[in-house]
Protein backbone atom coordinates (compact mmCIF):
# COMPACT_ATOMS: atom_id res chain seq x y z
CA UNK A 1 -12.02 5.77 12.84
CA UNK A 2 -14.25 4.41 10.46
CA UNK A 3 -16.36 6.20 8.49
CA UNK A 4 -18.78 5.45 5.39
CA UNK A 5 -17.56 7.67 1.91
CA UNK A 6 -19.12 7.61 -1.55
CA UNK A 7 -15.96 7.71 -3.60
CA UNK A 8 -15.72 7.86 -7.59
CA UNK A 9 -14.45 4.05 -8.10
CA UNK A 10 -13.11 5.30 -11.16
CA UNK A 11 -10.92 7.81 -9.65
CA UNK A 12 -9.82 5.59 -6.67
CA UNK A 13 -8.88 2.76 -9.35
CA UNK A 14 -6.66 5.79 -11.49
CA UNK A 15 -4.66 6.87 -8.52
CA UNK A 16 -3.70 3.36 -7.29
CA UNK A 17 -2.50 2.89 -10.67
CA UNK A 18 -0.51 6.09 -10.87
CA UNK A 19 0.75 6.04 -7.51
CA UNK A 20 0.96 2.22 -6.74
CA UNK A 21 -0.76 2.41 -3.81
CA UNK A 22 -3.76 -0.56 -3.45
CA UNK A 23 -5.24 -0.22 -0.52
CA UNK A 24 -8.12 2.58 -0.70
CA UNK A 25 -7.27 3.85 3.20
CA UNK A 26 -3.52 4.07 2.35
CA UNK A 27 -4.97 6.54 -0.67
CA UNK A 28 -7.12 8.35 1.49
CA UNK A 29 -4.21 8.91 4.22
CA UNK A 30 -2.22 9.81 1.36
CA UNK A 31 -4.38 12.41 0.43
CA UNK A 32 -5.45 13.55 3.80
CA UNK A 33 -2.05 13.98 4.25
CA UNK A 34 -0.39 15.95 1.18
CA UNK A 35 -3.96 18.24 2.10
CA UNK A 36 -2.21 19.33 5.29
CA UNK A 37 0.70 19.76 3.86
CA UNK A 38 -0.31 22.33 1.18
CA UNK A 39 -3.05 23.79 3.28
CA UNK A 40 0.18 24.91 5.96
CA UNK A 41 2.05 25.94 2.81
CA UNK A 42 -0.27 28.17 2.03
CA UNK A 43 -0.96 29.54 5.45
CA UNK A 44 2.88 29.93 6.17
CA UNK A 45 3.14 31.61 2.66
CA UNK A 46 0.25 33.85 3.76
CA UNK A 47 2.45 35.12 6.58
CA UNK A 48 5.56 36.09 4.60
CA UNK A 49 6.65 39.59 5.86
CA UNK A 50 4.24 40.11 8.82
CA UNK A 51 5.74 38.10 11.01
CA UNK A 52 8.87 40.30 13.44
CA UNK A 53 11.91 38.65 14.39
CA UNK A 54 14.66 40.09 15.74
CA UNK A 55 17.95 38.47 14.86
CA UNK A 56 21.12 39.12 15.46
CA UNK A 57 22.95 37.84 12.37
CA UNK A 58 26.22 38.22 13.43
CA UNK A 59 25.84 37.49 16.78
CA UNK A 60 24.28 33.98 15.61
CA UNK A 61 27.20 33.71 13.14
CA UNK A 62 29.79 34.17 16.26
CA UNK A 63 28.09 31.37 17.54
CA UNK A 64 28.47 29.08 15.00
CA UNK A 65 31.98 29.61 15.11
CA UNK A 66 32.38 29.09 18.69
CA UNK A 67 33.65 32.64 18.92
């Protein structure tokens, strides 16, 4: 999709050089990208402890040694 963004030139030019990447979409993937990541991070983080599962450890442990 193409879309029209007013980016800091500045900026774009200091994280090609840090990261090696040239080409301003491959930054803005990049970004985009590593965004997601941390945002689900965060959200899966959020959910520590509140989420129920009911596991059988040894049962599961039986299993993995064909028992």
């Amino acid at each position: 999709m193409r879309t029209t963004l007013n980016i800091a030139e500045d900026k774009l030019r200091e994280i090609a050089r840090l990261s090696g990447v040239k080409s301003k979409t491959e930054i803005i993937d990049k970004a985009l990208r590593e965004m997601l990541d941390r945002l689900r991070r965060q959200k899966l983080k959020g959910a520590w402890g509140k989420i129920a599962v009911d596991v059988d450890v040894r049962e599961l442990r039986r299993r993995e040694l064909g028992e």
